[in-house]
Protein backbone atom coordinates (compact mmCIF):
# COMPACT_ATOMS: atom_id res chain seq x y z
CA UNK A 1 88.20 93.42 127.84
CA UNK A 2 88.29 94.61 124.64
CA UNK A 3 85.61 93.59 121.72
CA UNK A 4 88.06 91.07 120.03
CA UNK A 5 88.85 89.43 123.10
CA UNK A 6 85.57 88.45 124.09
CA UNK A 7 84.96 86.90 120.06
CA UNK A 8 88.11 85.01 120.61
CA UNK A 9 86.93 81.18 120.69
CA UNK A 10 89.50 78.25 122.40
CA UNK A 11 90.68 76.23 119.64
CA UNK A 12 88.87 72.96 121.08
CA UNK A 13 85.28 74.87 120.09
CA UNK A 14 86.83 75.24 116.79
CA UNK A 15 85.13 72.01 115.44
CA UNK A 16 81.44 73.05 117.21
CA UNK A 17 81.48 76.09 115.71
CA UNK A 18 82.46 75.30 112.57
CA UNK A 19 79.65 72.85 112.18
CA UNK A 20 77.15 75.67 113.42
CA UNK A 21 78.30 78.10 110.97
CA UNK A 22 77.90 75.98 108.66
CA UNK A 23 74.57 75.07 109.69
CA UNK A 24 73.18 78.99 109.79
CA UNK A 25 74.90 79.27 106.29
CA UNK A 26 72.58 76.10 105.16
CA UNK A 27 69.64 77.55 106.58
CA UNK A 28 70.03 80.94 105.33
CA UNK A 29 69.94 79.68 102.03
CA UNK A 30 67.15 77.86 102.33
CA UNK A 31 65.12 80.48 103.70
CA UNK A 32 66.27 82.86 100.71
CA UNK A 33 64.98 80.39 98.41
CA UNK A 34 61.97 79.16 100.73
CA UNK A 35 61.12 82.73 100.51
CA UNK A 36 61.76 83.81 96.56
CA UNK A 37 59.23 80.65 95.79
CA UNK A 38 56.48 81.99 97.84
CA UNK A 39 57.29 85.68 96.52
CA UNK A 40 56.90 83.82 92.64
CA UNK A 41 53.60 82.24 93.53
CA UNK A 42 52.19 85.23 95.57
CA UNK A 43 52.80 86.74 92.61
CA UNK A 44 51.12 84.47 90.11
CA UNK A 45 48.51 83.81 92.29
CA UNK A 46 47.57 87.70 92.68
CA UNK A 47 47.50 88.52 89.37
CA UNK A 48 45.31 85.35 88.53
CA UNK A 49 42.97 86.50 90.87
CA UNK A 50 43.30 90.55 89.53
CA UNK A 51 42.50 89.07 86.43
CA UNK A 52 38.96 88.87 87.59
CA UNK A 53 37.42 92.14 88.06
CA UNK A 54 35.74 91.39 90.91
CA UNK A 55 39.44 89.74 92.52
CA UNK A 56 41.12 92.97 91.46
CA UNK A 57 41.26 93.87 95.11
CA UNK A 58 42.17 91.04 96.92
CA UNK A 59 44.40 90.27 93.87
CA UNK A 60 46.76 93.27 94.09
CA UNK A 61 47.75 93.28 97.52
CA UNK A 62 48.52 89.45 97.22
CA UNK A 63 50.20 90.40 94.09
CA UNK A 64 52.44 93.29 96.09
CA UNK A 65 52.61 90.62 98.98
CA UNK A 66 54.65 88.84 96.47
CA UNK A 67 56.65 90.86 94.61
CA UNK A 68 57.93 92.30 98.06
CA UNK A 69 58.81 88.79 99.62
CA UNK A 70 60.90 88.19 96.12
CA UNK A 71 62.62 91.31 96.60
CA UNK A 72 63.13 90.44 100.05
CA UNK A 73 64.73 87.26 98.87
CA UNK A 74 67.45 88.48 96.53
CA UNK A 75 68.48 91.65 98.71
């Protein structure tokens, strides 16, 4: 059996799976932007607190923290 015969789905699935591709769609979206809004105020957050000299190094790696969950979020 080959690869496209096994990802064949019987027509009467047709409305169960369009409702949970639909679904993951929903949810992927959400996560992106779940996850860019956390990156923003990681970021905001760390360089409040690197402001402070004595935050600088707690600040920066919560700073990083957030610039790599935004980048995460729009690639």
């Amino acid at each position: 059996m080959t690869d496209a015969a096994a990802r064949q789905i019987p027509w009467i699935f047709w409305p169960f799976v369009a409702v949970w591709r639909l679904l993951t769609l929903i949810l992927k979206i959400t996560g992106r932007i779940i996850c860019a809004v956390l990156g923003l105020a990681f970021m905001a957050v760390g360089v409040m607190v690197a402001l402070s000299i004595v935050g600088a190094p707690l600040g920066i790696p919560v700073a990083v923290l957030g610039m790599l969950l935004l980048v995460r979020a729009l690639f």
